[in-house]
C-alpha atoms as a PDB file:
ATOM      1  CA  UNK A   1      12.837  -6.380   4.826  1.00  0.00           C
ATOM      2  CA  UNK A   2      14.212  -3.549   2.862  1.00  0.00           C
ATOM      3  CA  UNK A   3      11.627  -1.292   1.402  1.00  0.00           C
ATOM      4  CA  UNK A   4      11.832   1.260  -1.039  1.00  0.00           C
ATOM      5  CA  UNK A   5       9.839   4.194  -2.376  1.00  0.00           C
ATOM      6  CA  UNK A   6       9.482   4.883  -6.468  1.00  0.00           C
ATOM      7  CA  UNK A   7       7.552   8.188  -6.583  1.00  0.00           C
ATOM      8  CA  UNK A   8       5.465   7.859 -10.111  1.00  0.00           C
ATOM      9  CA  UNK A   9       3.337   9.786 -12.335  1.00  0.00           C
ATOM     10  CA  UNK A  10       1.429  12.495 -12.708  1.00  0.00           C
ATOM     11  CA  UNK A  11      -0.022  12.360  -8.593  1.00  0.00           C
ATOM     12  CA  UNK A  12       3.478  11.838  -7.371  1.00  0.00           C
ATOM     13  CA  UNK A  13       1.920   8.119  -6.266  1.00  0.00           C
ATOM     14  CA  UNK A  14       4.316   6.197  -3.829  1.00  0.00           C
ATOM     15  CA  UNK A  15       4.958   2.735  -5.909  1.00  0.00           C
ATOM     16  CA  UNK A  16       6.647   0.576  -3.151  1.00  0.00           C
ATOM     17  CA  UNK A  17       9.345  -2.398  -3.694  1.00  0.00           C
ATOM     18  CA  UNK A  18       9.307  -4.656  -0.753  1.00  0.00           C
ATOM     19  CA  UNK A  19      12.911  -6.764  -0.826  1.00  0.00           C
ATOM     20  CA  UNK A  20      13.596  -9.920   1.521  1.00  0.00           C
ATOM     21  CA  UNK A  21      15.281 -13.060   1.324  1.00  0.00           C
ATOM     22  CA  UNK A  22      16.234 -12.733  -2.560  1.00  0.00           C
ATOM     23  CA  UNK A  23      12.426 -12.355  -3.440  1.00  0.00           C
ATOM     24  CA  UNK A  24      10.631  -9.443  -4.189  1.00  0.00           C
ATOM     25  CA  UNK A  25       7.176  -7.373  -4.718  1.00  0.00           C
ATOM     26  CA  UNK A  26       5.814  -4.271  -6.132  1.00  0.00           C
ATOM     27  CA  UNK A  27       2.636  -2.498  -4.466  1.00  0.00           C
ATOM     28  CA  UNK A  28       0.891  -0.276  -6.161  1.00  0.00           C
ATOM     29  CA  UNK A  29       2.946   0.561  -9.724  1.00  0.00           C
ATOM     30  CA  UNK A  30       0.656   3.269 -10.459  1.00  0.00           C
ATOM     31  CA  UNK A  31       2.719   4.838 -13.641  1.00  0.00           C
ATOM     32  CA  UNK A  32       5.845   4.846 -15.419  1.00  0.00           C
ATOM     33  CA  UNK A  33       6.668   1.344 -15.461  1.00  0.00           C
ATOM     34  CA  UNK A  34      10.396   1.585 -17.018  1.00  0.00           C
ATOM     35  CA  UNK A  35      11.119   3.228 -13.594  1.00  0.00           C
ATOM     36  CA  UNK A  36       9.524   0.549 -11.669  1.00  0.00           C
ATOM     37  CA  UNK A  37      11.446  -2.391 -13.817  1.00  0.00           C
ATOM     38  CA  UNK A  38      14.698  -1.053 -13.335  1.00  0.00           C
ATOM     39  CA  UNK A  39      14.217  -0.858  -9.933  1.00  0.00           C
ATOM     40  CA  UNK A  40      13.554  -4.387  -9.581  1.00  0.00           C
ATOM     41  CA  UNK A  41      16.391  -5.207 -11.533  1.00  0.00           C
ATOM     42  CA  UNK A  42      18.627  -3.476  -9.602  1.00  0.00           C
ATOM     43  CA  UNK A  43      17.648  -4.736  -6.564  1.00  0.00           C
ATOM     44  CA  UNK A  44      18.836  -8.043  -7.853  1.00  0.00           C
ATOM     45  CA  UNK A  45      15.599 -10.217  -6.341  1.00  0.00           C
ATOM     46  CA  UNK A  46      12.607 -12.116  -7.880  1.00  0.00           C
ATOM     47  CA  UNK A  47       9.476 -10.433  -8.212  1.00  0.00           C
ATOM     48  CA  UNK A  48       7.161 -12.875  -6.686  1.00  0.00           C
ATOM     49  CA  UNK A  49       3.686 -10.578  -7.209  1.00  0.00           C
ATOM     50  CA  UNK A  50       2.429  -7.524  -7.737  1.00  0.00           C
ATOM     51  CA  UNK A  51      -0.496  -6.097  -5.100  1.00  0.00           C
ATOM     52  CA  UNK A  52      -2.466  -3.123  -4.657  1.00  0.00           C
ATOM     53  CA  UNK A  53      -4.023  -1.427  -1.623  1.00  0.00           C
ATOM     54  CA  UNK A  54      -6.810   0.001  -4.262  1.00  0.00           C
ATOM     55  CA  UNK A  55      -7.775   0.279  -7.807  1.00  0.00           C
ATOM     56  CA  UNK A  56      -7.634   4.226  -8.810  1.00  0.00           C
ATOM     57  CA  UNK A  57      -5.446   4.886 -11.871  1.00  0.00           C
ATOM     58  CA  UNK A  58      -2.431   6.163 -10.224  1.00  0.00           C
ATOM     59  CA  UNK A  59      -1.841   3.273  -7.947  1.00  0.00           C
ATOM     60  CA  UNK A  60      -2.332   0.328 -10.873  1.00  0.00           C
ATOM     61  CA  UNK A  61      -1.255   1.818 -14.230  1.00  0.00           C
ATOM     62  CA  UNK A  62       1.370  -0.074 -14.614  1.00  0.00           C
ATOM     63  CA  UNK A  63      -0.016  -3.035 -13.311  1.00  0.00           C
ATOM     64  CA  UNK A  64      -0.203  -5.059 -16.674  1.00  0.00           C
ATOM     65  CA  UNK A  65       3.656  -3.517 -18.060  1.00  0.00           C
ATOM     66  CA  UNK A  66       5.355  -4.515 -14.969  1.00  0.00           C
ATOM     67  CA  UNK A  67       3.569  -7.949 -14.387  1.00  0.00           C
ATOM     68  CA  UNK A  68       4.016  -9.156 -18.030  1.00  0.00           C
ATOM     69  CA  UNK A  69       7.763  -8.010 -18.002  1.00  0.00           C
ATOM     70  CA  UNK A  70       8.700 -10.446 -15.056  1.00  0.00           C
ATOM     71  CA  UNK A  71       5.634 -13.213 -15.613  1.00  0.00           C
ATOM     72  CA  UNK A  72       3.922 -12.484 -12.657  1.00  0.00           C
ATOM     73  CA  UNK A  73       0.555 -12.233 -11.634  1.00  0.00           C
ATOM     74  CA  UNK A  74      -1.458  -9.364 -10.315  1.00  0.00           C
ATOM     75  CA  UNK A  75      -2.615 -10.455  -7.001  1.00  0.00           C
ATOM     76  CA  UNK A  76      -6.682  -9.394  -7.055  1.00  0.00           C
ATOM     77  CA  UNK A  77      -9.831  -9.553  -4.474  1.00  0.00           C
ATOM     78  CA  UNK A  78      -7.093 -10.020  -1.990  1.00  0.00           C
ATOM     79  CA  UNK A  79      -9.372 -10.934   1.882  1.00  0.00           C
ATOM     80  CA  UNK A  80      -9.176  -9.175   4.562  1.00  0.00           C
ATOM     81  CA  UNK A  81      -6.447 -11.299   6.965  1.00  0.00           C
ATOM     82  CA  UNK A  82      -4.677 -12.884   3.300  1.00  0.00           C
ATOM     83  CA  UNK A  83      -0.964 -13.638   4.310  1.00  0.00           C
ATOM     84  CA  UNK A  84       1.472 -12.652   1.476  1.00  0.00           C
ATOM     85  CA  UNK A  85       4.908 -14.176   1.833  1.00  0.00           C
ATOM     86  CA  UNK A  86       8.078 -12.163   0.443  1.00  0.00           C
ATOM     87  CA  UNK A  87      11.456 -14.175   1.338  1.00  0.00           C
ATOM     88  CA  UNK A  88      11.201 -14.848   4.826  1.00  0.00           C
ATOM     89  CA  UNK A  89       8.914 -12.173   5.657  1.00  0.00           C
ATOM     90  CA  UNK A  90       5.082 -12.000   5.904  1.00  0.00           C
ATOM     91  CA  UNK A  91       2.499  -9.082   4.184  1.00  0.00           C
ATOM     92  CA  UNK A  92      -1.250  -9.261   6.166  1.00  0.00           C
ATOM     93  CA  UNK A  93      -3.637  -8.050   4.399  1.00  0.00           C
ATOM     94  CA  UNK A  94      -5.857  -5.854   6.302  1.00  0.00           C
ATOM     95  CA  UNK A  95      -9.573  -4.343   4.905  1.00  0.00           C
ATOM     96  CA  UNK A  96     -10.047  -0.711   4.766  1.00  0.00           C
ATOM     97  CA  UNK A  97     -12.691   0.734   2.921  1.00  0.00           C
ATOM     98  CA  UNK A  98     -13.400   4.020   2.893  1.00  0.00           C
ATOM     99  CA  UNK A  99     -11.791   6.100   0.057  1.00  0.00           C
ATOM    100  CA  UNK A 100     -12.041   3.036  -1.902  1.00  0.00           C
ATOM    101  CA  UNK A 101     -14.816  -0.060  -1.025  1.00  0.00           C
ATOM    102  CA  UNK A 102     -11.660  -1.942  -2.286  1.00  0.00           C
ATOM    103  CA  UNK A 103      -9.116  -1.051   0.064  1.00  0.00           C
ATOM    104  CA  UNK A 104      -6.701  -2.561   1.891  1.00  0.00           C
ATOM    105  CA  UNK A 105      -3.255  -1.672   4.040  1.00  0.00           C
ATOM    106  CA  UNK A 106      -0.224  -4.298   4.195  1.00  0.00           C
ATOM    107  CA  UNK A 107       1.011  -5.284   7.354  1.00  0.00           C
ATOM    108  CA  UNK A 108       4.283  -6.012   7.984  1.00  0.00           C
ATOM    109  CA  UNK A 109       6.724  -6.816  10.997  1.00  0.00           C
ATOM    110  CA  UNK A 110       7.165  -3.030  12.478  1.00  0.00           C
ATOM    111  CA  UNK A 111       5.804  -1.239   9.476  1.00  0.00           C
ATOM    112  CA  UNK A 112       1.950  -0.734   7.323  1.00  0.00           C
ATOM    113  CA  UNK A 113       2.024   0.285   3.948  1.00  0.00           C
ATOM    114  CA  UNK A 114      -1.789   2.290   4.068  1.00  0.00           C
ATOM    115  CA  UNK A 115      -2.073   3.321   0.327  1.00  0.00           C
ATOM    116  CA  UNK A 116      -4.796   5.794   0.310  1.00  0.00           C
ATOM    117  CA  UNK A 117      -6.394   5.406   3.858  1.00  0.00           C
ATOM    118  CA  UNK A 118      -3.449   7.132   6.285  1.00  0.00           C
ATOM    119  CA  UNK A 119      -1.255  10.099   5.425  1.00  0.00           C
ATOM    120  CA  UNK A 120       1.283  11.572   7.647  1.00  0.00           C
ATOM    121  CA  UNK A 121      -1.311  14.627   7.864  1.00  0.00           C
ATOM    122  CA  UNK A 122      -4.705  13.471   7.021  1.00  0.00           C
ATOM    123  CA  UNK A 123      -6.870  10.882   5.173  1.00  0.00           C
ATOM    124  CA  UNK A 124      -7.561   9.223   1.843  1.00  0.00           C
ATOM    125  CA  UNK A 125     -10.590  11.056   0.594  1.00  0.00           C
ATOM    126  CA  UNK A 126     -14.186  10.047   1.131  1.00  0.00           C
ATOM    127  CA  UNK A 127     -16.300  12.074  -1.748  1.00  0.00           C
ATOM    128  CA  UNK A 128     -14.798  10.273  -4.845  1.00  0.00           C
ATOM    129  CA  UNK A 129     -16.880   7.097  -6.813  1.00  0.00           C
ATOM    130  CA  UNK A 130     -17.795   4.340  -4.210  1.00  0.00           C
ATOM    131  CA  UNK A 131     -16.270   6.541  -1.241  1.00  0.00           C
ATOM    132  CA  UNK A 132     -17.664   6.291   2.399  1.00  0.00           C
ATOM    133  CA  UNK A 133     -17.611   8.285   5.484  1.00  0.00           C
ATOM    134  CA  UNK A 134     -18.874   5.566   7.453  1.00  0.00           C
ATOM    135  CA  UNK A 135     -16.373   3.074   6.113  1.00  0.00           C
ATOM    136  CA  UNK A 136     -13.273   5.626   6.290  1.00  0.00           C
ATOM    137  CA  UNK A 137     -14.310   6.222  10.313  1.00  0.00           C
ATOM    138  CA  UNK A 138     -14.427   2.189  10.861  1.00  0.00           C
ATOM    139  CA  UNK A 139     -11.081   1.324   8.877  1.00  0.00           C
ATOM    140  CA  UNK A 140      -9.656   4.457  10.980  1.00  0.00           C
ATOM    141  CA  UNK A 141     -10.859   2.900  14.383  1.00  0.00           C
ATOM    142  CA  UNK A 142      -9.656  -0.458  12.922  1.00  0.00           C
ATOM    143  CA  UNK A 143      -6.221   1.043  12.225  1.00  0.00           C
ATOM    144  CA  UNK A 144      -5.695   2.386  15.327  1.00  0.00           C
ATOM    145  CA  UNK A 145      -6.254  -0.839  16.968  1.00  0.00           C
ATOM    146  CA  UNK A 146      -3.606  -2.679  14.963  1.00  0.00           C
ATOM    147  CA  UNK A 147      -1.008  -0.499  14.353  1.00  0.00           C
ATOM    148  CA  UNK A 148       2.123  -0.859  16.632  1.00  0.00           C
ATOM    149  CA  UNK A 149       2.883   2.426  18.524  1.00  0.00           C
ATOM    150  CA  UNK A 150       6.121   3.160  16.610  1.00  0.00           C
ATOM    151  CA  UNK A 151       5.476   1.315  13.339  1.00  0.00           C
ATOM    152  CA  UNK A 152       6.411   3.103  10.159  1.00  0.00           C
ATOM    153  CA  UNK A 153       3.681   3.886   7.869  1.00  0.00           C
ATOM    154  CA  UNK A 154       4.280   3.871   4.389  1.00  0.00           C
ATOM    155  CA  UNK A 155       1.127   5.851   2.590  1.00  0.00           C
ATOM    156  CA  UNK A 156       0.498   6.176  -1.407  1.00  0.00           C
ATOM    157  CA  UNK A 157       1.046   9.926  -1.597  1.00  0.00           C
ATOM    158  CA  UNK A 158       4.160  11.863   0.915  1.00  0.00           C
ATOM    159  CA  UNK A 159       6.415  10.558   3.001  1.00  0.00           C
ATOM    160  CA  UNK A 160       6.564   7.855   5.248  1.00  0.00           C
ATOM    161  CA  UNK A 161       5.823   8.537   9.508  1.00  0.00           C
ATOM    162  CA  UNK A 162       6.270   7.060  12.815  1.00  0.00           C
ATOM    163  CA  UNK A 163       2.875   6.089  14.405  1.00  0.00           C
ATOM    164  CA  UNK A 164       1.332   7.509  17.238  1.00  0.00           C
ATOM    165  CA  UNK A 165      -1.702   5.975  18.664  1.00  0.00           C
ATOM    166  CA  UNK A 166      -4.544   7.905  18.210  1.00  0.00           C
ATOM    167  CA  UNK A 167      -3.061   8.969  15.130  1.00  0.00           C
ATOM    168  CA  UNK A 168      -5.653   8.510  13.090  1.00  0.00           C
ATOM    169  CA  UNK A 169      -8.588   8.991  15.414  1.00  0.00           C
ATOM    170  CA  UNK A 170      -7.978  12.633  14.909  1.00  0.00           C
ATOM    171  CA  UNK A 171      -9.320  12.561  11.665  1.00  0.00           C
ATOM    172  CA  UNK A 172     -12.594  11.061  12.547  1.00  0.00           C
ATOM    173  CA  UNK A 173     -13.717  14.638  12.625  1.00  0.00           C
ATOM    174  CA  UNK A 174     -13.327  14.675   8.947  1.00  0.00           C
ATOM    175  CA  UNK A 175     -15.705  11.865   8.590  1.00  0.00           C
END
């Protein structure tokens, strides 16, 4: 699966574009949405769905630009093991609450995409509207159990990084 990173907005939000098999989808188009359509169109595949791994501003706000340009749908109250297909390829959908009681990470073969939970250097924060310490410090434990030692991790803010187990148990001290 190819993947590729459209930095947009205001927040510098990572918008991702997940290519395989001649099929496509975005995750989180948080802004600019000319940037994000030309993207697809370059990439030559079908956009199959949009999905997002939470619902603050700079991860949907382009949402309803991008979905009605290619007449798809916005997938929504996605479930915590939800299998997204893309070409050939398979998207899990995995629950993490915490900075968000909406969030969720996309697992892929050899690679997450962790929207606001996991950064290369910290954590999605906990103090915003319908944040949680205690939910941040379970999807953390939960992460760590899942993620491949060596997977990439592809967060909503900053660059992508090679897991380390443990990784994100250092943070519980933040919780």
């Amino acid at each position: 699966m190819k993947i590729e990173k459209i930095v947009v907005g205001m927040l510098r939000a990572n918008c991702y574009l997940l290519v395989d098999g001649g099929e496509a989808a975005v995750i989180d188009p948080g802004d600019e949405p000319q940037k994000i359509i030309d993207a697809v169109e370059k990439s030559g595949a079908k956009l199959k769905f949009i999905a997002n791994t939470h619902r603050h501003f700079d991860h949907i706000g382009a949402n309803a630009a991008v979905a009605e340009k290619f007449g798809v749908e916005v997938l929504a109250n996605l479930n915590d093991g939800d299998i997204l297909a893309i070409g050939e390829s398979k998207l899990k959908v995995v629950k993490t609450s915490g900075h968000t009681p909406d969030g969720v990470c996309f697992f892929g073969d050899g690679f997450v995409v962790s929207g606001d939970t996991l950064f290369e250097d910290g954590i999605g924060r906990t103090d915003l509207e319908g944040g949680s310490d205690g939910q941040m410090a379970a999807s953390l434990k939960k992460l760590d159990a899942l993620i491949p030692d060596s997977a990439i991790v592809h967060p909503g803010h900053g660059n992508a990084f090679i897991y380390k187990k443990g990784i994100s148990l250092k943070y519980l001290q933040w919780t």
